[in-house]
C-alpha atoms as a PDB file:
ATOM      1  CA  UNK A   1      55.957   3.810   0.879  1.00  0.00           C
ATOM      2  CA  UNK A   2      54.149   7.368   0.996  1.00  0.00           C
ATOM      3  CA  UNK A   3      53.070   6.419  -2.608  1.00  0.00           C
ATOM      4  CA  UNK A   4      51.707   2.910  -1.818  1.00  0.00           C
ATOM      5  CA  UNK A   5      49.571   4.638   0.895  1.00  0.00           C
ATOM      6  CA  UNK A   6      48.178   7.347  -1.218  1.00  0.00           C
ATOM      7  CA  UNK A   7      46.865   4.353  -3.823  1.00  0.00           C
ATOM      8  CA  UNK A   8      45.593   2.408  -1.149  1.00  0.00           C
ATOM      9  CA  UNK A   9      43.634   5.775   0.309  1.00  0.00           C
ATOM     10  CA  UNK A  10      42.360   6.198  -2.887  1.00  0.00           C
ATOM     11  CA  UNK A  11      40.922   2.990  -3.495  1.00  0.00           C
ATOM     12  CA  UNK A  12      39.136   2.717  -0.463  1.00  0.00           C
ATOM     13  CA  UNK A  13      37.643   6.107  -1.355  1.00  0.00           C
ATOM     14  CA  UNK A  14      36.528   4.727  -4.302  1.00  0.00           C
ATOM     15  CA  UNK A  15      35.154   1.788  -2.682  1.00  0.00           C
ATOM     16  CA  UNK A  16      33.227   3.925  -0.208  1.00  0.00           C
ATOM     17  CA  UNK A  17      32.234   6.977  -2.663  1.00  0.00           C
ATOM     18  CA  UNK A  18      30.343   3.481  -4.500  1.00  0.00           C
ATOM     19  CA  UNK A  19      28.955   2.407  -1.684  1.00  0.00           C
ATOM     20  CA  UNK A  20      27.094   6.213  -0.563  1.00  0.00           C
ATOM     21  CA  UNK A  21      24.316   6.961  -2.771  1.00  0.00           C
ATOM     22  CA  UNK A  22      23.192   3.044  -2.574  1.00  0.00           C
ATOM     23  CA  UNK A  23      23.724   2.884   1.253  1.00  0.00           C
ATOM     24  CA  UNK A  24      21.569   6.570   1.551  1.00  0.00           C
ATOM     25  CA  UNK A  25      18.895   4.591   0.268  1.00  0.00           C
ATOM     26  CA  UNK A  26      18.481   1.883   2.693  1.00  0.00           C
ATOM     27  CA  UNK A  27      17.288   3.592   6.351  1.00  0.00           C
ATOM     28  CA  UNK A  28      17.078   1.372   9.605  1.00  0.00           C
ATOM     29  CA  UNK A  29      13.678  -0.643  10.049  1.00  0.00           C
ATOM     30  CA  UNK A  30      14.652  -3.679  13.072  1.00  0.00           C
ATOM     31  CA  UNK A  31      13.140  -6.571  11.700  1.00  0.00           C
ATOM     32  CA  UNK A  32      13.234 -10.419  13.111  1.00  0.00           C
ATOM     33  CA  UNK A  33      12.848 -12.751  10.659  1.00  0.00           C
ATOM     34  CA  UNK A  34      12.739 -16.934  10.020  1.00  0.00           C
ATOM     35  CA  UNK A  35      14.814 -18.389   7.487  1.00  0.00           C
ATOM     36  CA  UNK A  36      13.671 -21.122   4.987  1.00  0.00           C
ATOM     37  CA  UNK A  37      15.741 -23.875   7.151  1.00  0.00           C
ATOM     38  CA  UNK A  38      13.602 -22.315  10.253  1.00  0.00           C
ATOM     39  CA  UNK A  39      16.816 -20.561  12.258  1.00  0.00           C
ATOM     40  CA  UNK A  40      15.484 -17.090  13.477  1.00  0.00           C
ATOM     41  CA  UNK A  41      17.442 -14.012  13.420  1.00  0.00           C
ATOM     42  CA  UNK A  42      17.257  -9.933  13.367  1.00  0.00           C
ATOM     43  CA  UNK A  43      18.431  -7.207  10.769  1.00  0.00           C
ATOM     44  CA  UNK A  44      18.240  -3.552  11.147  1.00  0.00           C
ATOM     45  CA  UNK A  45      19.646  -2.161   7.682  1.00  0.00           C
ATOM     46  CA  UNK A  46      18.351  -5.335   4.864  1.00  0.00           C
ATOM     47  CA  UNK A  47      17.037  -5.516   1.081  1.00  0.00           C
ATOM     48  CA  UNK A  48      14.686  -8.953   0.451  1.00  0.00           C
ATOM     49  CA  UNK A  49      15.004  -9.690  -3.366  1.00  0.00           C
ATOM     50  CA  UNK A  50      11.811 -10.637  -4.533  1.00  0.00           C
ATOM     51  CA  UNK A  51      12.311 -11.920  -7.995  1.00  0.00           C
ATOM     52  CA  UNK A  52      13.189 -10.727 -11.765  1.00  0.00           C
ATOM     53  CA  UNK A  53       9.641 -10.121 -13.830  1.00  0.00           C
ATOM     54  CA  UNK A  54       8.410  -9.125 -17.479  1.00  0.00           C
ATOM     55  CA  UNK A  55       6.296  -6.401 -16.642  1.00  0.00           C
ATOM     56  CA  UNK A  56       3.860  -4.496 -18.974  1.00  0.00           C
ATOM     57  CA  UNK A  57       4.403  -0.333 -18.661  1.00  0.00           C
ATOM     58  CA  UNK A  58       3.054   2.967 -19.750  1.00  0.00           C
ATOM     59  CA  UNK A  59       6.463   4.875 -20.635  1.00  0.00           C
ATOM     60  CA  UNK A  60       6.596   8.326 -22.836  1.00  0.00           C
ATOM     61  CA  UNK A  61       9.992   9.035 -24.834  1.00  0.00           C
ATOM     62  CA  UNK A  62      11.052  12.631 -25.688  1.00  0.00           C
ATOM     63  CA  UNK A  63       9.218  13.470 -28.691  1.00  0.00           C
ATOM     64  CA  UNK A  64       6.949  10.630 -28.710  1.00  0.00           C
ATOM     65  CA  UNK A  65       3.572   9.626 -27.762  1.00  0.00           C
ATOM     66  CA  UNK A  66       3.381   7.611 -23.988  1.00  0.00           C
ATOM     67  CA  UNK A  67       2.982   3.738 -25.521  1.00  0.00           C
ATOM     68  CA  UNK A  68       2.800   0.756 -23.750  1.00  0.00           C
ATOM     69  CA  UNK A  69       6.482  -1.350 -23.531  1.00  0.00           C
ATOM     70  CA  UNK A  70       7.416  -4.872 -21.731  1.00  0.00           C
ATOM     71  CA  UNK A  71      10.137  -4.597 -19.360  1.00  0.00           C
ATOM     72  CA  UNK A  72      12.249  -6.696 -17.327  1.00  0.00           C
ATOM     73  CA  UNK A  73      12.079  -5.963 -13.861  1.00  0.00           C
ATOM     74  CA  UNK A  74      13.980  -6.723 -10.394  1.00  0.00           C
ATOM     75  CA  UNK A  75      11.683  -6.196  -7.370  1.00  0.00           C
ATOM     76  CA  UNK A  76      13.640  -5.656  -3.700  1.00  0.00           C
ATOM     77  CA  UNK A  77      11.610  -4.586  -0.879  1.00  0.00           C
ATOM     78  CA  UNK A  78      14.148  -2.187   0.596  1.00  0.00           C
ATOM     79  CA  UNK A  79      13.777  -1.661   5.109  1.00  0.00           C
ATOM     80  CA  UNK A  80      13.415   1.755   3.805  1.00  0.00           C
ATOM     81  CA  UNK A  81       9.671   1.018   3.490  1.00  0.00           C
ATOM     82  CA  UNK A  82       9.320   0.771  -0.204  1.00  0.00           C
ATOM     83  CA  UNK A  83       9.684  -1.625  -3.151  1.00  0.00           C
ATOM     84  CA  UNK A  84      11.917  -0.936  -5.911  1.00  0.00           C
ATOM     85  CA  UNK A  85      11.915  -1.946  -9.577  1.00  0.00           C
ATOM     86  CA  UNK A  86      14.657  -1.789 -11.938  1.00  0.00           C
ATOM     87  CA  UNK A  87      15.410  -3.090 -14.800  1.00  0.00           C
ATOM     88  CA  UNK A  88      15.386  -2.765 -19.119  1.00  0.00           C
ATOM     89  CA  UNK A  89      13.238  -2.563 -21.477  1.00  0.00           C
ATOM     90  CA  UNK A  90      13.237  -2.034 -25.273  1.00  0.00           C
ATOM     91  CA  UNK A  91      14.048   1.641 -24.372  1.00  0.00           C
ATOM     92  CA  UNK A  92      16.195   1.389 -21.777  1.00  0.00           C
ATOM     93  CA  UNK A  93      16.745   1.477 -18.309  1.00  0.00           C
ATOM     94  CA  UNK A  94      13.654   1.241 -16.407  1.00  0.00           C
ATOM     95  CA  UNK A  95      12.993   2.219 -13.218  1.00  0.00           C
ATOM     96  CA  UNK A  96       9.867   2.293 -11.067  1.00  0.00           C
ATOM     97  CA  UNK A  97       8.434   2.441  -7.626  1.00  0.00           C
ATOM     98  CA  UNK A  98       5.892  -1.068  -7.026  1.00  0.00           C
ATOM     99  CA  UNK A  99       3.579  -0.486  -4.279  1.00  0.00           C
ATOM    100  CA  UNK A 100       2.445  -3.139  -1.904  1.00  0.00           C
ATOM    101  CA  UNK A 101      -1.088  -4.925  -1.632  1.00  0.00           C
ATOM    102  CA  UNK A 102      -3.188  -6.864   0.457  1.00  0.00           C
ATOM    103  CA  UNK A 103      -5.468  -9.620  -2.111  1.00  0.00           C
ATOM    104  CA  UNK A 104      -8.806 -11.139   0.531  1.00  0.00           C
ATOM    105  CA  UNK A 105     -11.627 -11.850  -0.162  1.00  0.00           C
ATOM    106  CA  UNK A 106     -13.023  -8.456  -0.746  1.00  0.00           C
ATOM    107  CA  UNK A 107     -11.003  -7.781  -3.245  1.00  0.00           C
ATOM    108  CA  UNK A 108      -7.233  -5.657  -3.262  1.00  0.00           C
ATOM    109  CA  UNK A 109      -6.054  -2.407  -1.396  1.00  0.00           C
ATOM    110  CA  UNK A 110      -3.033  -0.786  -0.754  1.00  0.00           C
ATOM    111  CA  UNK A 111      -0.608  -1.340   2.580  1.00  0.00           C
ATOM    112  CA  UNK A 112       2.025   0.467   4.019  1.00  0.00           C
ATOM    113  CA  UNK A 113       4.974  -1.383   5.418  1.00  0.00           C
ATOM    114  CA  UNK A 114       3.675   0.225   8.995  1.00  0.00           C
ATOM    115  CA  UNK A 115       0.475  -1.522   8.430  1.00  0.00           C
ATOM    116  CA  UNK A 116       2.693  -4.893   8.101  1.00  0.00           C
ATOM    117  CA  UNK A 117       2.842  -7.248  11.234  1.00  0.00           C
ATOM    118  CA  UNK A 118       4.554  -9.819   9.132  1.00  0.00           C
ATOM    119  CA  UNK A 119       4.938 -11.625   5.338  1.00  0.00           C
ATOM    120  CA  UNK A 120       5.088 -15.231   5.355  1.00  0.00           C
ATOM    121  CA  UNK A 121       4.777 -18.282   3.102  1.00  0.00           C
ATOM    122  CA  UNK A 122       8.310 -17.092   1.273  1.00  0.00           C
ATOM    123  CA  UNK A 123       6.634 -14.050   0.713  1.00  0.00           C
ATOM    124  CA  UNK A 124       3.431 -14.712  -0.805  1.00  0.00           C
ATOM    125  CA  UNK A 125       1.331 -13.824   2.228  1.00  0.00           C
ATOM    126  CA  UNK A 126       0.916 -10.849   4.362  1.00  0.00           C
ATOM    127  CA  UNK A 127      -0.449 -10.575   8.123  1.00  0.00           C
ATOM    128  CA  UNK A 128      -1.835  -6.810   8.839  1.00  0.00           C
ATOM    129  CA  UNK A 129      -1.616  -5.341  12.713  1.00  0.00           C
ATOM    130  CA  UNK A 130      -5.215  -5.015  12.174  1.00  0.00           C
ATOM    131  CA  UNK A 131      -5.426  -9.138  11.946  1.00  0.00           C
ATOM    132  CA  UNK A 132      -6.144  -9.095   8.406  1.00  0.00           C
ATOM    133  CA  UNK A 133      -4.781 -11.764   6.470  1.00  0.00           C
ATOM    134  CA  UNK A 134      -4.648 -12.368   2.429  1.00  0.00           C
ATOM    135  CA  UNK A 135      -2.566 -12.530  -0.383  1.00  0.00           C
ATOM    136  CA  UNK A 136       0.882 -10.519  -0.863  1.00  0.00           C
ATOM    137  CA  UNK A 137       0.633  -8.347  -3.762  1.00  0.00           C
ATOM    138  CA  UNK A 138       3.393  -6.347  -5.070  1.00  0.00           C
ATOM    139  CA  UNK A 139       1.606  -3.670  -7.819  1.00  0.00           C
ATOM    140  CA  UNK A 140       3.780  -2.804 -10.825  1.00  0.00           C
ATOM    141  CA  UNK A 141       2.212   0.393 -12.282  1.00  0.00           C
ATOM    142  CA  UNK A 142      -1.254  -1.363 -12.376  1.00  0.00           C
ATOM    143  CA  UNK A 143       0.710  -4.901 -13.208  1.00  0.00           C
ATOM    144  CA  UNK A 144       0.080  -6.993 -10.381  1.00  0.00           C
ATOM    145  CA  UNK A 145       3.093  -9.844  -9.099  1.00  0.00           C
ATOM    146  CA  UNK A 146       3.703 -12.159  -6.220  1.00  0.00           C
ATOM    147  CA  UNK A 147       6.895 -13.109  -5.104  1.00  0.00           C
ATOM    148  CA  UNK A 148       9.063 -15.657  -6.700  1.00  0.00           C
ATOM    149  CA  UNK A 149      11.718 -15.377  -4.637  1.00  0.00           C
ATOM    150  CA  UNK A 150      12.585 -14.087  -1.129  1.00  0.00           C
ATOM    151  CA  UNK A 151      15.720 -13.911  -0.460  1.00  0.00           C
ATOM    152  CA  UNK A 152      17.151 -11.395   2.407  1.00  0.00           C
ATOM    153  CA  UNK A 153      20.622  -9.635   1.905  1.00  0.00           C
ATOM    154  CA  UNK A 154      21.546  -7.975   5.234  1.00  0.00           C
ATOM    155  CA  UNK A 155      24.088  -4.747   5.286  1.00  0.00           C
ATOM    156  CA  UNK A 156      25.930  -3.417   8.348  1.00  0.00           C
ATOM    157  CA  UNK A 157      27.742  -0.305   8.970  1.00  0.00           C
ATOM    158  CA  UNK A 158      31.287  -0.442   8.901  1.00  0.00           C
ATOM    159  CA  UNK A 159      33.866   2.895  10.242  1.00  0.00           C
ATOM    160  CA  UNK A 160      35.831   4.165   7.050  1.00  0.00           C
ATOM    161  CA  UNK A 161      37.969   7.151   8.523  1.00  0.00           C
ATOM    162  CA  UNK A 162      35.595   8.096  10.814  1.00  0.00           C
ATOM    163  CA  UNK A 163      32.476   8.256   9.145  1.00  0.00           C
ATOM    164  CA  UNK A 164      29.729   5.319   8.865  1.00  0.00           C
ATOM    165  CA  UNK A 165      28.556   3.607   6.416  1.00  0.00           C
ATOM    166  CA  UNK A 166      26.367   0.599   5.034  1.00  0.00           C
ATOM    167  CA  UNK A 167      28.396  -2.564   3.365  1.00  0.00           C
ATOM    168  CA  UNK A 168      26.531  -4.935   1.940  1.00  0.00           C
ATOM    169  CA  UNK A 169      26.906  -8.539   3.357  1.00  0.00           C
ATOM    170  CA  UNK A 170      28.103 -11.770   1.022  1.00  0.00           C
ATOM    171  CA  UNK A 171      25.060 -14.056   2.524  1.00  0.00           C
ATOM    172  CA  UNK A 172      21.828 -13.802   1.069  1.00  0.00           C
ATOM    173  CA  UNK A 173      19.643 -15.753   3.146  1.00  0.00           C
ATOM    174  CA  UNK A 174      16.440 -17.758   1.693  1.00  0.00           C
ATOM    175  CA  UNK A 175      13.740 -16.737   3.934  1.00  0.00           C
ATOM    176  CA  UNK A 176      10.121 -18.024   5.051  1.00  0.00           C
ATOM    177  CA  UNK A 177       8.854 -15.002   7.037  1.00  0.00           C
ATOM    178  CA  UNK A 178      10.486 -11.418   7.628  1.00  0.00           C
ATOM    179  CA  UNK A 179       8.613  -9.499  10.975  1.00  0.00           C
ATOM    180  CA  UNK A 180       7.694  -6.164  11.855  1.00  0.00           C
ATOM    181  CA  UNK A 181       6.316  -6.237  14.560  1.00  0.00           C
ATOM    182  CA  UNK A 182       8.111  -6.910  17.914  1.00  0.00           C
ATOM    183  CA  UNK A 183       6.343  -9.388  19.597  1.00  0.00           C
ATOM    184  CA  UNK A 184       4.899 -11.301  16.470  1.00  0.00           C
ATOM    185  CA  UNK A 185       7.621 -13.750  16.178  1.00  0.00           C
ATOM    186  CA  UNK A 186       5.678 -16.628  17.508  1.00  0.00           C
ATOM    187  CA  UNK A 187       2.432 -15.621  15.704  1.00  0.00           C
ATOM    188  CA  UNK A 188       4.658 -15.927  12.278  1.00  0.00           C
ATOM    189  CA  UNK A 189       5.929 -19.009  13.227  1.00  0.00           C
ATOM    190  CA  UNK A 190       2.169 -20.489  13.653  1.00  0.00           C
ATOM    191  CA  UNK A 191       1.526 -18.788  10.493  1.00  0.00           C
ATOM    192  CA  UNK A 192       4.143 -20.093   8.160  1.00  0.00           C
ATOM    193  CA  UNK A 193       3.833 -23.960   9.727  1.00  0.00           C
ATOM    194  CA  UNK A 194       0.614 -23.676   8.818  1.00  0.00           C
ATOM    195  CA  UNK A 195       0.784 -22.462   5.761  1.00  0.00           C
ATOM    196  CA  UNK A 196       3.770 -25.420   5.192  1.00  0.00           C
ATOM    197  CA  UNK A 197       0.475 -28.212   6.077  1.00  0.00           C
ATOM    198  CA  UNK A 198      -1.646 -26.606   3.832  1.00  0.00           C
ATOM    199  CA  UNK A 199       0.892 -27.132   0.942  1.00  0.00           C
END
């Protein structure tokens, strides 16, 4: 019996020693958000998955000259406040750190998620606090994508022993809009219905 116990102890500090250095990554940022079948809910700790893409990047080996390579990339926009991108390449493991962009009319600049009332249209539009509106542009080391996909995965935090952490959910929802700013919900809505018509 004492032996049974000390496996199963072990395992589940496995299972949470795993889970750590992922779950230090992801920091709270409340967010509301619509799904794609229009039900409207809130996530605190979340990744959105943003799609897989062959990007082109500048990458130096030990002993070599820096050369250009094409590398496959997956892009999650983490409530951290970043985008990641990882992924392989003909050297390797790849790893990088996409910014985000706003694409108008006068051209493309750099956002901050604070600067972010909400994205929309499955993630190919953005809505600034400032009432900007344009394009969604996620900026792989000078390699510019918009979403493919937009998919949500939400993680809570769960007691092991005493101490907290993050476990990630088994639903990934399909979303329309994700919101960051409180009251904005309804604004999003109008947003993304319109952007539906204009389809």
């Amino acid at each position: 019996m004492i032996r049974r116990r000390t496996v199963v102890l072990a395992a589940v500090f496995m299972a949470v020693m795993v889970s750590v250095p992922f779950a230090r990554s992801i920091l709270e940022k409340k967010v509301s958000y619509i799904s794609a079948s229009g039900a409207t809910g809130q996530a605190r700790f979340w990744t959105i998955f943003l799609g897989n893409f062959d990007c082109t990047m500048m990458r130096k080996n030990p002993g070599e000259a820096e050369k250009q390579i094409q590398a496959s990339v997956n892009l999650q926009l983490l409530s951290s406040g970043y985008i990641e991108g990882n992924g392989y390449g003909v050297t390797g493991k790849v790893e990088s750190l996409p910014t985000m962009e706003i694409r108008g009319s006068d051209g493309e600049r750099k956002i901050s998620i604070d600067s972010i009332e909400y994205i929309y249209d499955y993630g190919r539009k953005v809505h600034l606090v400032s009432g900007e509106d344009g394009e969604f542009v996620i900026n792989v080391e000078s390699d510019k994508k918009v979403a493919k996909k937009f998919l949500m995965r939400e993680f809570k935090l769960t007691n092991y022993f005493g101490e907290e952490i993050l476990k990630e959910g088994s639903e990934e929802i399909p979303l329309a809009a994700v919101i960051f700013s409180k009251d904005a919900l309804a604004r999003a809505k109008a947003a993304q219905a319109k952007a539906e018509q204009g389809q």
